[in-house]
Protein backbone atom coordinates (compact mmCIF):
# COMPACT_ATOMS: atom_id res chain seq x y z
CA UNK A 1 0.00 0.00 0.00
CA UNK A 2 1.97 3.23 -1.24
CA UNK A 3 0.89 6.56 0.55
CA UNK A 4 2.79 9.73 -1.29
CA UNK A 5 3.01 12.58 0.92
CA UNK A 6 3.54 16.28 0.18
CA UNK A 7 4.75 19.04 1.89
CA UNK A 8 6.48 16.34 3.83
CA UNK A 9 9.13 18.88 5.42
CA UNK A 10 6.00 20.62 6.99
CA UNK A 11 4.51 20.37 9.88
CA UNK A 12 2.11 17.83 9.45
CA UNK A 13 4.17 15.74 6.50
CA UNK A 14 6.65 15.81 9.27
CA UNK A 15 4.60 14.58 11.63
CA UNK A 16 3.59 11.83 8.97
CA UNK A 17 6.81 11.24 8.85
CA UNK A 18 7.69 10.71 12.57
CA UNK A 19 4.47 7.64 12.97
CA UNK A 20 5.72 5.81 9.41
CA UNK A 21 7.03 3.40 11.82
CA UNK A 22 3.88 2.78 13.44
CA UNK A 23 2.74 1.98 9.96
CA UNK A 24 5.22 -0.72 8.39
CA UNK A 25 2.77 -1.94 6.14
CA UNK A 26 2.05 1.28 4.37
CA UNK A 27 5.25 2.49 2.17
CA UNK A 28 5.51 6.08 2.43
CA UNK A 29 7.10 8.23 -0.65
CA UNK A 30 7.62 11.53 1.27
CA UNK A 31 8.01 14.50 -0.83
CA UNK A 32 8.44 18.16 -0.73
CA UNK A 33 9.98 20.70 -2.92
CA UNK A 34 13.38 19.40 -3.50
CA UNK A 35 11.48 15.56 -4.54
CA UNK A 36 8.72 17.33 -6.18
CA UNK A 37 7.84 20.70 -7.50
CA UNK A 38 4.04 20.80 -6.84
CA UNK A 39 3.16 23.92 -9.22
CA UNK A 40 4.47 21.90 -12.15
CA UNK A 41 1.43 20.17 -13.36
CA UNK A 42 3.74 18.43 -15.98
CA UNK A 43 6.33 16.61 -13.49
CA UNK A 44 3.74 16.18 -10.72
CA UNK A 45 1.23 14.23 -13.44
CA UNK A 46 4.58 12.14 -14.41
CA UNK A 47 5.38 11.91 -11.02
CA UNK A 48 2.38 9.95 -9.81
CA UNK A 49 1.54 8.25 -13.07
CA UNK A 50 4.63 6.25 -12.22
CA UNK A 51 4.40 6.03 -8.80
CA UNK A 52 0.43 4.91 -8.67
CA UNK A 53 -0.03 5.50 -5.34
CA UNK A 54 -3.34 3.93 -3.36
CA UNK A 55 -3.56 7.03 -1.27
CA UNK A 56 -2.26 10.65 -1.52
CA UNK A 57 -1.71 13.13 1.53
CA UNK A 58 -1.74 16.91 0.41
CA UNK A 59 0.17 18.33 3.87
CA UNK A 60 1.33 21.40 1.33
CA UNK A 61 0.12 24.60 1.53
CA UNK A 62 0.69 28.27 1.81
CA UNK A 63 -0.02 29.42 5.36
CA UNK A 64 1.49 32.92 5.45
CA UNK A 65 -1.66 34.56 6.19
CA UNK A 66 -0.58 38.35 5.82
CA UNK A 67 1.48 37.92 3.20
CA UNK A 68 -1.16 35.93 1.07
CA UNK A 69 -2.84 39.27 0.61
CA UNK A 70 -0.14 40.58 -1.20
CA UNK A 71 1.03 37.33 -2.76
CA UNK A 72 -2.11 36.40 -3.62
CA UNK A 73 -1.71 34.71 -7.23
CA UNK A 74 1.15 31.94 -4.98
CA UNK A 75 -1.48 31.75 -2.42
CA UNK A 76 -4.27 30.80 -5.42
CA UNK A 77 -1.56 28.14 -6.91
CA UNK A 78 -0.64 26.41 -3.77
CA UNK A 79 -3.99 26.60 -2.37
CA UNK A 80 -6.06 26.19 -5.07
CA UNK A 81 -4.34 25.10 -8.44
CA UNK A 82 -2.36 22.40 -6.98
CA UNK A 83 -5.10 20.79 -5.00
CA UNK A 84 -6.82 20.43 -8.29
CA UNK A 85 -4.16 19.10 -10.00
CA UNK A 86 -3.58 16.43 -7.47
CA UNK A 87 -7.36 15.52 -7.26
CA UNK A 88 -7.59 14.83 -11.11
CA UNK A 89 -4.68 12.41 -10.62
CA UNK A 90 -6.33 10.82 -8.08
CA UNK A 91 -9.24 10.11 -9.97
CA UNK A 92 -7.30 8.72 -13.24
CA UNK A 93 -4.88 6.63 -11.06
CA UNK A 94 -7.87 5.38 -8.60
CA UNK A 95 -5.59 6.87 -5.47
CA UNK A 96 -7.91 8.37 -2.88
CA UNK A 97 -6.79 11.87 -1.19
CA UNK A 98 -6.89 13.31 1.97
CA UNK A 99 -6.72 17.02 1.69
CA UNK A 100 -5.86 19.28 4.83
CA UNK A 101 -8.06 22.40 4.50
CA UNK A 102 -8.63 24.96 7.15
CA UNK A 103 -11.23 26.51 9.60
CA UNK A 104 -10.11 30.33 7.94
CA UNK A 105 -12.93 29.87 5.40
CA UNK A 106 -15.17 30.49 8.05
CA UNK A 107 -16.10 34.49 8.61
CA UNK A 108 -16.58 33.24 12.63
CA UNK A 109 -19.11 35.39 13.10
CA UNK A 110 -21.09 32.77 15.13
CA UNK A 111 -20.53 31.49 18.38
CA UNK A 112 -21.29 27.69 18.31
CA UNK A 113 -18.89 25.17 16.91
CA UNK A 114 -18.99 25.17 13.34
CA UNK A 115 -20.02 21.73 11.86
CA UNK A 116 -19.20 20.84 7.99
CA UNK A 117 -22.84 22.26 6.20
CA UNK A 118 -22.59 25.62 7.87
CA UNK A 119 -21.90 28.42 5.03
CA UNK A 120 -18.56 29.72 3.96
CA UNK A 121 -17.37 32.98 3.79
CA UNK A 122 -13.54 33.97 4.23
CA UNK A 123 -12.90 37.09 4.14
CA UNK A 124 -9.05 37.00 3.27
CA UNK A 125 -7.20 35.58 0.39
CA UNK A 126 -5.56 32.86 2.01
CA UNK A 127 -9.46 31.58 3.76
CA UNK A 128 -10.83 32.46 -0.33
CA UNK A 129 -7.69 30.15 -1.74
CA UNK A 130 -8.37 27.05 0.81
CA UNK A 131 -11.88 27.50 0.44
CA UNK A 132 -11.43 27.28 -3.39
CA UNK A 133 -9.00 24.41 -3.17
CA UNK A 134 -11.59 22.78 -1.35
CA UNK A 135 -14.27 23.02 -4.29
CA UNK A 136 -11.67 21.80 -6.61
CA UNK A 137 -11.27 18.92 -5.51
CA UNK A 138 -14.31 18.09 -5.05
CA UNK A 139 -15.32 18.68 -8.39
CA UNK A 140 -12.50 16.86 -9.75
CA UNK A 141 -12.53 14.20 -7.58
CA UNK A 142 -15.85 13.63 -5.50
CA UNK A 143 -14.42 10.66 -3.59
CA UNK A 144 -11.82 12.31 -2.06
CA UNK A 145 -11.58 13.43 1.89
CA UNK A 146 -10.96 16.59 2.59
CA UNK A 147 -10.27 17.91 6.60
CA UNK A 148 -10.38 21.66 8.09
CA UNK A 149 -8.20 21.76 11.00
CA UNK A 150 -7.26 25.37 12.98
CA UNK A 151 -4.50 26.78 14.84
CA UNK A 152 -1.82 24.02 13.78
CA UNK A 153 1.73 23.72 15.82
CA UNK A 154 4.24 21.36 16.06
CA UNK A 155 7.93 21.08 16.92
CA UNK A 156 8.55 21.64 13.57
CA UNK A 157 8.72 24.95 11.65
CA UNK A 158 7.44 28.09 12.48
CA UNK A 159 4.05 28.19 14.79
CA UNK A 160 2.74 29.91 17.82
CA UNK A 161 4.32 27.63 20.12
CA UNK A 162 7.86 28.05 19.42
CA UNK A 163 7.39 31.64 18.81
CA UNK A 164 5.98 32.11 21.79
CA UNK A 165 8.75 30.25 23.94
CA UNK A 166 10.94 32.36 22.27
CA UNK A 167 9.56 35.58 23.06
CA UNK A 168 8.66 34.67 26.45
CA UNK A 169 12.19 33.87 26.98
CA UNK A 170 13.35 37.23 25.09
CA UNK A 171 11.30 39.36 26.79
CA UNK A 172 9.39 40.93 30.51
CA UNK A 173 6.15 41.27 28.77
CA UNK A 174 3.87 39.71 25.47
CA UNK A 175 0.27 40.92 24.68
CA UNK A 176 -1.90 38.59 22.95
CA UNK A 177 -5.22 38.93 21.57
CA UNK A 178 -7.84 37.60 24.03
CA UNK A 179 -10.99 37.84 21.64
CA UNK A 180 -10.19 35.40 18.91
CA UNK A 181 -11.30 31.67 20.06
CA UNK A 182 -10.87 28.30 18.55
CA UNK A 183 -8.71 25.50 19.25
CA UNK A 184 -4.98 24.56 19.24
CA UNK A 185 -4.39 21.25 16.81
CA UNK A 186 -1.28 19.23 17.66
CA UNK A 187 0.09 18.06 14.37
CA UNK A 188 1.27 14.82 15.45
CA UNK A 189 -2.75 14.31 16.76
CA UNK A 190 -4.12 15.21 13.09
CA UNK A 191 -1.55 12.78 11.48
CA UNK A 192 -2.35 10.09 13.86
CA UNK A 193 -5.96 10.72 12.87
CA UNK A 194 -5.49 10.95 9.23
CA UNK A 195 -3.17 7.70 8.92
CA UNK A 196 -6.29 6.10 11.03
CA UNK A 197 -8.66 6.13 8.82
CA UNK A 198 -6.67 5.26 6.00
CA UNK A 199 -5.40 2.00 7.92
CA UNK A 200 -8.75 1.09 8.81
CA UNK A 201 -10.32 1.70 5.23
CA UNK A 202 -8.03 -0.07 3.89
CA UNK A 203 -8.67 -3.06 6.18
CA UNK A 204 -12.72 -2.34 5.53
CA UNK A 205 -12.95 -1.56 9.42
CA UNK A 206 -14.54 1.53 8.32
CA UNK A 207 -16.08 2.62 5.17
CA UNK A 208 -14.52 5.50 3.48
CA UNK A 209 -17.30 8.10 3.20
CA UNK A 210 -15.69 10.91 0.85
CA UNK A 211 -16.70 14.42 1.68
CA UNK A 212 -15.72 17.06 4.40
CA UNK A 213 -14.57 16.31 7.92
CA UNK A 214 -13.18 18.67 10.78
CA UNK A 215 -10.18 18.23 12.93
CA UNK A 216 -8.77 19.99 15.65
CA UNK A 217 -8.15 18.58 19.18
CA UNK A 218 -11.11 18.92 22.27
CA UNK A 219 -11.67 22.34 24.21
CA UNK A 220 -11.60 26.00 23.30
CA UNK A 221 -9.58 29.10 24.53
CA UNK A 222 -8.54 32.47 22.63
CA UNK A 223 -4.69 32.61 21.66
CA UNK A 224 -4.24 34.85 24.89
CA UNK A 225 -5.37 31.59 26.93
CA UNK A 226 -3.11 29.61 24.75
CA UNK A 227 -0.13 31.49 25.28
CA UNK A 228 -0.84 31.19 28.68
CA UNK A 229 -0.90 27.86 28.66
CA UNK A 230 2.73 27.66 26.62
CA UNK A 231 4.38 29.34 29.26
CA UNK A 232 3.05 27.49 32.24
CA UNK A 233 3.91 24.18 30.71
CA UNK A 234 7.20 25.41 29.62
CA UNK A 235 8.60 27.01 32.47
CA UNK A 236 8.61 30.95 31.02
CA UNK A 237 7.70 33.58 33.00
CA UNK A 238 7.57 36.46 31.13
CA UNK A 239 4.43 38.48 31.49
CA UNK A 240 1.21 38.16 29.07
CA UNK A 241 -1.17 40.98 28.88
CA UNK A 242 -4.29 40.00 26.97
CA UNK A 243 -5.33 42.96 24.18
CA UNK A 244 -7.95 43.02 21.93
CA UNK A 245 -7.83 42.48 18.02
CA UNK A 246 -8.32 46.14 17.49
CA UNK A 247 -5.04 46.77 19.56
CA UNK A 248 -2.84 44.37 17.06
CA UNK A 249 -4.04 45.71 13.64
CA UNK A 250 -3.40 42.57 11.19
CA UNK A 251 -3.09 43.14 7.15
CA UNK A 252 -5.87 40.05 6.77
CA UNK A 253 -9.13 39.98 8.59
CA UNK A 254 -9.26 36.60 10.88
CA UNK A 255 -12.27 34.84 12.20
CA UNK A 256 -12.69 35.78 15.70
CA UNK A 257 -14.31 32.47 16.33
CA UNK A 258 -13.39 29.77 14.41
CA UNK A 259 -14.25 26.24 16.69
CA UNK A 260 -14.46 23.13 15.09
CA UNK A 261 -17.52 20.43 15.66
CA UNK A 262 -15.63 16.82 15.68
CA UNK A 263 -18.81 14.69 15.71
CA UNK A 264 -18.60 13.41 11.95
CA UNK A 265 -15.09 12.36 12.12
CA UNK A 266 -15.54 10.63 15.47
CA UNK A 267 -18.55 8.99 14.33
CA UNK A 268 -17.79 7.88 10.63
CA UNK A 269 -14.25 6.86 11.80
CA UNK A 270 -14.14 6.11 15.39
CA UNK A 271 -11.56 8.52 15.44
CA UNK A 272 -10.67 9.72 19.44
CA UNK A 273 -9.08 12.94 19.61
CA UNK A 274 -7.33 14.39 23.00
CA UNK A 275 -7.88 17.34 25.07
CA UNK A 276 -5.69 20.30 23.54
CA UNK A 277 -4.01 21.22 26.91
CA UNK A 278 -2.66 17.48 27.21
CA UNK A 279 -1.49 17.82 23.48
CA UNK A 280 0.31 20.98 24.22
CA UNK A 281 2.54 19.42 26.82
CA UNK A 282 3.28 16.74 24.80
CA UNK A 283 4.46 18.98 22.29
CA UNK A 284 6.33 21.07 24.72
CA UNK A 285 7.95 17.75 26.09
CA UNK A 286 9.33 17.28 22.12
CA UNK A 287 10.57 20.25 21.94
CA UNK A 288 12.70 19.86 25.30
CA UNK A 289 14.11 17.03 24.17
CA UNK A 290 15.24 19.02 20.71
CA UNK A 291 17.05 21.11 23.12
């Protein structure tokens, strides 16, 4: 059973990466830009036409969620173009893909946890070019899984984790906004989950129902809780004030409250998913050992 990857070097192809031993019957061909250059439609179509894999992981993506609204057309072809690509080479090599969307292409002007009918409506480029990834592969390829996750870290890359060890240890005082609430998703906990179902559709434990799905682990709190809760698990003591959205003036508009609803993925997959607080240490445990 081949899996390809992309965006391996990522944070969640990373984290792919780190449970392939877990796996030993799936063979994993882990790819990012160096392997494979996603935006050629030419060498990624050759690519997988020779590879054939059973199931394809699209971990790649551009994130930078200021910048996108200048860099918009790269935030359209990594978001959007690519995930189409991939999805119509799915569908002529009968792979099945897993697509990692996000909970941005919600406006989050409601306040109860979003499930996967509600309506869409980003309102900045980088929410518009998920959102539209999202339709295209759907329209290419209707049997293909697609999951929204929010507020992704790791102890890989760049993310609000590491940044914020980093300035707590830097500095006397942080402010963080208080008034934008979701929920912290452990990337290791999303791979886990997304390596799940494909080992038990594969084995028929599950059937694979195509369609949309949202991740993120249990509980809620603003990113001023969060960072909070990175510097009590990690030992930093610099000061947090909390501030509100106004007071940190952002180049792209953000949902000020984006929660996920688990229940599909739980119930279609008998996926469990942990408490984000419990994640977070675990994370911050990694990351002390990196050290």
């Amino acid at each position: 059973m081949k899996i390809l990857v992309t965006g391996a070097e990522g944070q969640l192809g990373s984290a792919i990466r780190d449970l392939a031993d877990q796996f030993k019957h799936f063979q994993f061909i882990l790819t990012d830009i160096n392997e494979l250059d996603l935006t050629d439609s030419e060498a990624v179509t050759a690519f997988v036409n020779h590879e054939r894999p059973d199931y394809i992981i699209n971990c790649a993506a551009y994130t930078a969620v200021d910048i996108a609204e200048k860099e918009s057309d790269l935030a359209k072809l990594i978001n959007t173009k690519v995930p189409a690509t991939l999805a119509r080479l799915s569908k002529t090599t009968d792979a099945r893909l897993v697509h990692v969307s996000t909970d941005y292409v919600f406006d989050g002007t409601t306040y109860v946890p979003y499930v996967e009918e509600d309506l869409v409506n980003p309102e900045s480029v980088y929410g518009r070019s998920k959102l539209n990834g999202e339709i295209a592969v759907l329209k290419e390829a209707p049997s293909s899984l697609i999951i929204r996750t929010s507020w992704l870290y790791s102890a890989y890359g760049k993310n609000f984790v590491k940044t914020m060890i980093k300035l707590g240890e830097e500095r006397e005082e942080l402010k963080v906004v208080y008034d934008q609430i979701g929920t912290p998703t452990y990337a290791g906990d999303l791979a886990l989950a997304i390596l799940t179902i494909i080992n038990r559709t594969s084995k028929e434990e599950c059937v694979w129902k195509p369609g949309i799905y949202h991740y993120s682990n249990e509980g809620v709190c603003s990113w001023y809780d969060f960072a909070k809760a990175i510097h009590e698990l990690s030992g930093v003591t610099c000061q947090v004030r909390p501030i509100s959205t106004d007071e940190y003036p952002s180049v792209a508009v953000r949902p000020p409250y984006s929660v996920l609803n688990k229940s599909k993925i739980k119930r279609i997959f008998g996926i469990q998913i942990p408490y984000w607080r419990d994640s977070l240490q675990h994370c911050i445990l990694e990351l002390k050992k990196v050290d």
